[in-house]
N, C-alpha and C. Protein backbone atom coordinates (compact mmCIF):
# COMPACT_ATOMS: atom_id res chain seq x y z
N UNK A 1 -125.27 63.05 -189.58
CA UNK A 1 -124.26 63.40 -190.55
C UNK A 1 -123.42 62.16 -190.87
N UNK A 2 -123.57 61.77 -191.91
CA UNK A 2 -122.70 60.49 -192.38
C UNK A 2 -121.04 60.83 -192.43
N UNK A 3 -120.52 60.32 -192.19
CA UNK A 3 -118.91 60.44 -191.83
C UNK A 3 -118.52 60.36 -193.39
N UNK A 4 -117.34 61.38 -193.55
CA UNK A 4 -116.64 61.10 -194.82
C UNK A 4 -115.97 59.93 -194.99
N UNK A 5 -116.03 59.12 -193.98
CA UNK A 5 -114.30 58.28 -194.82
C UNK A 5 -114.98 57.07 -194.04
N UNK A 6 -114.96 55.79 -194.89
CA UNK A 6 -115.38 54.59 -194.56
C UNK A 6 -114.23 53.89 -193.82
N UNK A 7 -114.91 52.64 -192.98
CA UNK A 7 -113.31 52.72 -191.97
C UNK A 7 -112.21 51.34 -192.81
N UNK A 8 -112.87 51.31 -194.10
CA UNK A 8 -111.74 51.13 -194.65
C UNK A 8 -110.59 52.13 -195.25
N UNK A 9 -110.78 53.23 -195.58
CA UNK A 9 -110.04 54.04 -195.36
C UNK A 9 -109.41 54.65 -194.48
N UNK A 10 -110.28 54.53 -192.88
CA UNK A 10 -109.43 54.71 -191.78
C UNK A 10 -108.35 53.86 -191.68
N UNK A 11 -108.25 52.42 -192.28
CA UNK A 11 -107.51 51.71 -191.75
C UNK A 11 -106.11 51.73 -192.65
N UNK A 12 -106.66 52.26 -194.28
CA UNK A 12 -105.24 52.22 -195.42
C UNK A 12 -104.48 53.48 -194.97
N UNK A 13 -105.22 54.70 -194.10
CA UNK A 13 -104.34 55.89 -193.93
C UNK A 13 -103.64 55.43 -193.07
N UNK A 14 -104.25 54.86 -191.54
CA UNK A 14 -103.50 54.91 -190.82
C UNK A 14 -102.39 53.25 -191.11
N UNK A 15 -102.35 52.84 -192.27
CA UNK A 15 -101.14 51.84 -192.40
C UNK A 15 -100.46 52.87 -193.48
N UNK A 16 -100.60 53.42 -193.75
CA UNK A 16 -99.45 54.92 -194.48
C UNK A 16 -99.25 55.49 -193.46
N UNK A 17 -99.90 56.16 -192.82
CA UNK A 17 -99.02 56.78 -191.83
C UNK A 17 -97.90 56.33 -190.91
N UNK A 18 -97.46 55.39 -191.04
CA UNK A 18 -96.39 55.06 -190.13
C UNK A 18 -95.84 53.92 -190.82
N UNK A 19 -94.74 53.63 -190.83
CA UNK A 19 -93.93 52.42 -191.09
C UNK A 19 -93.30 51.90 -189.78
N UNK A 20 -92.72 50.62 -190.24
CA UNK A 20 -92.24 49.49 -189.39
C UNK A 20 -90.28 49.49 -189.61
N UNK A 21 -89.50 49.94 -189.32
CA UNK A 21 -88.13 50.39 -189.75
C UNK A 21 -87.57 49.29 -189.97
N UNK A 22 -87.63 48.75 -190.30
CA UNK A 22 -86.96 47.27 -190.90
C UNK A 22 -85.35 47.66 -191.67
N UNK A 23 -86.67 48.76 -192.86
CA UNK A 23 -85.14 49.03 -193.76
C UNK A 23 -85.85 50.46 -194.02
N UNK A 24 -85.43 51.10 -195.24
CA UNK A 24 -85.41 52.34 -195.47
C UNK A 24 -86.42 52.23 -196.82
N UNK A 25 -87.13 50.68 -197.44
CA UNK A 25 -87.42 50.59 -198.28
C UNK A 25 -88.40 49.94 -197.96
N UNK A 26 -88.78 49.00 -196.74
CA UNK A 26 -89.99 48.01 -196.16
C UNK A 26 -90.90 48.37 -195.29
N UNK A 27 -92.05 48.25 -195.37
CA UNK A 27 -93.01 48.28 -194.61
C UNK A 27 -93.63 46.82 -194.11
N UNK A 28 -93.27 46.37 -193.09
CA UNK A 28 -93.98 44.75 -192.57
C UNK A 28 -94.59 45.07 -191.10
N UNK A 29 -96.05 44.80 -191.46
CA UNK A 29 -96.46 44.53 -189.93
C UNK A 29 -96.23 43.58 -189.25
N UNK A 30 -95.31 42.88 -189.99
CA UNK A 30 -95.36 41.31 -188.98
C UNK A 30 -93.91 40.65 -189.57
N UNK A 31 -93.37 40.22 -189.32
CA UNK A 31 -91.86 39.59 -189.99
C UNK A 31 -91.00 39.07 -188.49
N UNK A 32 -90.71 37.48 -188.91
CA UNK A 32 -90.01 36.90 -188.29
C UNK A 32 -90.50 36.89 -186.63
N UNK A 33 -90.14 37.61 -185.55
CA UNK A 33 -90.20 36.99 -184.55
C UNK A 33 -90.80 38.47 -184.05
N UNK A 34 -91.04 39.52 -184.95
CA UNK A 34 -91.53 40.97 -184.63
C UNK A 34 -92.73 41.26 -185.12
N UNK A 35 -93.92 42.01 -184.56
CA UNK A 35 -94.94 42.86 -184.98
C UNK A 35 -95.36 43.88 -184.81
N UNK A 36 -95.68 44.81 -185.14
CA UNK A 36 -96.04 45.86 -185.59
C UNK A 36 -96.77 45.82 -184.04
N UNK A 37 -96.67 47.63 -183.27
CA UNK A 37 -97.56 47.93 -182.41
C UNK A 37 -98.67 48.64 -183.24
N UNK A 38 -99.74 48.87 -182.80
CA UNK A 38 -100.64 49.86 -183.40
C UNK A 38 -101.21 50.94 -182.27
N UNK A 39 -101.14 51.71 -182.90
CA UNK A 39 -101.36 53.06 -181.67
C UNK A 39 -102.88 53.90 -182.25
N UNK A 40 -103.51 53.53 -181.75
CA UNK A 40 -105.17 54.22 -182.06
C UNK A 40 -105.03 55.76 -180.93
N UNK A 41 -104.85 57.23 -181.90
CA UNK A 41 -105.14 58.19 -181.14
C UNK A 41 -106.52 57.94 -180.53
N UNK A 42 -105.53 58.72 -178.83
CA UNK A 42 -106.88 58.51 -177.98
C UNK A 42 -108.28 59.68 -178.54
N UNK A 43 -109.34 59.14 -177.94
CA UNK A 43 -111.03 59.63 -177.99
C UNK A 43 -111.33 59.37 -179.48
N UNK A 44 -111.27 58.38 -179.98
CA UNK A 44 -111.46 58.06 -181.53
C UNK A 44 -112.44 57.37 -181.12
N UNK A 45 -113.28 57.55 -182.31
CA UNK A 45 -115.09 57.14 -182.18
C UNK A 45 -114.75 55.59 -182.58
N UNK A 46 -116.18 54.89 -181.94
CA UNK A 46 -116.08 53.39 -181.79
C UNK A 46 -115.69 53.01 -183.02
N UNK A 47 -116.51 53.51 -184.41
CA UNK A 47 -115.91 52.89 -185.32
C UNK A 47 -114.64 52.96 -186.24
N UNK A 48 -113.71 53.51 -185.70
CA UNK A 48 -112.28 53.58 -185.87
C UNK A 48 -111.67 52.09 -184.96
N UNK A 49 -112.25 52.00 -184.02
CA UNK A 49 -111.95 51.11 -183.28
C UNK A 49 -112.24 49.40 -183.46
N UNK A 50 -113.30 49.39 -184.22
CA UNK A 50 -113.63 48.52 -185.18
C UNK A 50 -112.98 47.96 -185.96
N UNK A 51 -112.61 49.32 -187.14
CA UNK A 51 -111.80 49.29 -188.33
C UNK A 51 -110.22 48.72 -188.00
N UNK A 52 -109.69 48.82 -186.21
CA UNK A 52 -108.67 48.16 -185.42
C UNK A 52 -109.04 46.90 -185.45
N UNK A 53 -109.74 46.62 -185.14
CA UNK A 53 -109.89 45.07 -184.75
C UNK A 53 -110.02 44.47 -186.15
N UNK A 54 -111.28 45.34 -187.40
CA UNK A 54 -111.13 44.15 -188.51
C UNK A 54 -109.85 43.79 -188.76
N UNK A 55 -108.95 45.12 -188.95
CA UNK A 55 -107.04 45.02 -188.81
C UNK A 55 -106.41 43.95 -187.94
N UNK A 56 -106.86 43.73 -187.17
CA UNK A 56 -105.47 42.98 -186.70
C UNK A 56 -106.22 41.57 -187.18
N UNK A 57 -107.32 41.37 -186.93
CA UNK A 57 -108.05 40.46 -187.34
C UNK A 57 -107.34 39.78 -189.05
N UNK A 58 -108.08 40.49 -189.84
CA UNK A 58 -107.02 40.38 -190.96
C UNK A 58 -105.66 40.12 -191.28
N UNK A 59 -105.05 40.83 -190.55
CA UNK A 59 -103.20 40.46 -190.70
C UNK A 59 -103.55 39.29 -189.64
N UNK A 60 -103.89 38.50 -188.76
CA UNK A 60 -103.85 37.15 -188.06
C UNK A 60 -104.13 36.21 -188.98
N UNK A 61 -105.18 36.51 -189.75
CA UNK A 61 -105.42 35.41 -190.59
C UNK A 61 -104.45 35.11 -191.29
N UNK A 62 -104.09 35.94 -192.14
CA UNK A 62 -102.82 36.32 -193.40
C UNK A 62 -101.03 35.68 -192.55
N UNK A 63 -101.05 35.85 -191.09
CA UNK A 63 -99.86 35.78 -191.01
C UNK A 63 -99.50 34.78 -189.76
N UNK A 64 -100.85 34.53 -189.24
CA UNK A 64 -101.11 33.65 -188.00
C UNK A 64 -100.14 34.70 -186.60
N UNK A 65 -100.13 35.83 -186.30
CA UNK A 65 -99.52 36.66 -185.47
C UNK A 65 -100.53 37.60 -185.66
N UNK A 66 -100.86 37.70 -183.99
CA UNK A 66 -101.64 39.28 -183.80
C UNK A 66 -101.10 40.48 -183.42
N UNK A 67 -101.40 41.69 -184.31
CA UNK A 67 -101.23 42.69 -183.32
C UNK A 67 -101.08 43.03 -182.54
N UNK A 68 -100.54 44.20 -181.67
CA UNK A 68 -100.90 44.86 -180.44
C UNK A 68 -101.35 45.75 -180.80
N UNK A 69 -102.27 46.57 -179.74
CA UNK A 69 -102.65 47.76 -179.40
C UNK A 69 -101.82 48.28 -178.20
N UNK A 70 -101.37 49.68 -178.49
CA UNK A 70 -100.89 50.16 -177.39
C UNK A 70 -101.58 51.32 -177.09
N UNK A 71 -101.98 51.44 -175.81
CA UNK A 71 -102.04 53.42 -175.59
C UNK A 71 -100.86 54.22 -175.13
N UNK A 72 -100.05 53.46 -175.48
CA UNK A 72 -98.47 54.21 -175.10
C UNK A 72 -97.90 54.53 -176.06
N UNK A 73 -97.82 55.50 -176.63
CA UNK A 73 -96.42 56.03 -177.58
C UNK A 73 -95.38 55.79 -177.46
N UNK A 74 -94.97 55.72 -176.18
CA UNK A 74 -93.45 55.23 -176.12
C UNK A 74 -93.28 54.21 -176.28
N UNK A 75 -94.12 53.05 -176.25
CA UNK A 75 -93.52 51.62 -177.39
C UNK A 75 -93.77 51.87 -178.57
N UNK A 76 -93.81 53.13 -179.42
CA UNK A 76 -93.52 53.51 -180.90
C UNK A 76 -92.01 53.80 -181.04
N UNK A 77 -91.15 53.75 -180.46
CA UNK A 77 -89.85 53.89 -180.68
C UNK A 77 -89.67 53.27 -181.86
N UNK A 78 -89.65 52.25 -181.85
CA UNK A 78 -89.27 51.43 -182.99
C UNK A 78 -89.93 51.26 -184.34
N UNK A 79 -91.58 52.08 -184.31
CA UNK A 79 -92.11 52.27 -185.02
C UNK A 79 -93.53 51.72 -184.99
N UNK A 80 -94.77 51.96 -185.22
CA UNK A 80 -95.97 51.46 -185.27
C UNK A 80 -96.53 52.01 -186.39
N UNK A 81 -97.99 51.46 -186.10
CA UNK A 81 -99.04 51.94 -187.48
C UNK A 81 -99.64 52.72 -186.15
N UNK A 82 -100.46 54.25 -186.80
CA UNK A 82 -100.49 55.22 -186.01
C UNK A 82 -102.14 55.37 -186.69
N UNK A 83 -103.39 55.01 -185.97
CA UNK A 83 -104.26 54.87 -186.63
C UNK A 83 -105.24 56.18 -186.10
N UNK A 84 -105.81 56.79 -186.84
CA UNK A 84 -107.17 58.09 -186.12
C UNK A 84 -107.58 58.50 -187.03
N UNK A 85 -108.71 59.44 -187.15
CA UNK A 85 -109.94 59.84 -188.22
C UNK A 85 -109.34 61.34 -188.58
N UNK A 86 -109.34 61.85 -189.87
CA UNK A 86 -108.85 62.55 -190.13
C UNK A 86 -109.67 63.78 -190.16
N UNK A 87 -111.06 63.67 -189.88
CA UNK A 87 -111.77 64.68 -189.76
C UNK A 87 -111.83 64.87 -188.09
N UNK A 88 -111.47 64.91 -187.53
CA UNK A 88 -111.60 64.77 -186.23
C UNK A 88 -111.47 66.67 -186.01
N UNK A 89 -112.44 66.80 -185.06
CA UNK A 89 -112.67 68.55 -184.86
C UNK A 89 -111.07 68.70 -183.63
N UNK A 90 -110.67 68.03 -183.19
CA UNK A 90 -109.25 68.45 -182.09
C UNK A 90 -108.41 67.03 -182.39
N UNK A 91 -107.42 67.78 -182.93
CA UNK A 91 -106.10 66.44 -183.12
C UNK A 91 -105.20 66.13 -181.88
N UNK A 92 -104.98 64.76 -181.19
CA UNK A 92 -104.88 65.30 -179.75
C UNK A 92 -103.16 65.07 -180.20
């Protein structure tokens, strides 16, 4: 069964789904001396995980600063990109 959503689209939802609180009007994964955590819901199939790495991969090039990955929610306090497949049969 071919998957609905190419993991470039995994990767534009899950940078909508969450912002970076800067302001009430900005979204930056990366600015000044701060970056963006990224939080991949856990049991997400390898190629979501992929579509993570082309991500941070990409914003390094673009900004010379990498990502994190966290499996902790609680360093989302401050805000992350919240990345997972939207067809997923159990949302954890």
């Amino acid at each position: 069964m071919k998957p609905k959503y190419t993991l470039a689209h995994l990767a534009i939802i899950g940078l909508l789904s969450s912002c970076f609180p800067f302001s009430n009007d900005d979204f930056q994964l990366s600015s000044g001396e701060r970056s963006a955590y990224i939080y991949v819901l856990p049991d997400e199939p390898e190629n979501v995980h992929l579509a993570v790495k082309d991500l941070i991969s990409d914003v390094e090039k673009i900004t010379g600063r990498t990502l994190q990955i966290t499996k902790d929610p609680d360093n989302c306090q401050d805000g992350c990109v919240v990345i997972g497949s939207m067809n997923r049969e159990k949302a954890s």
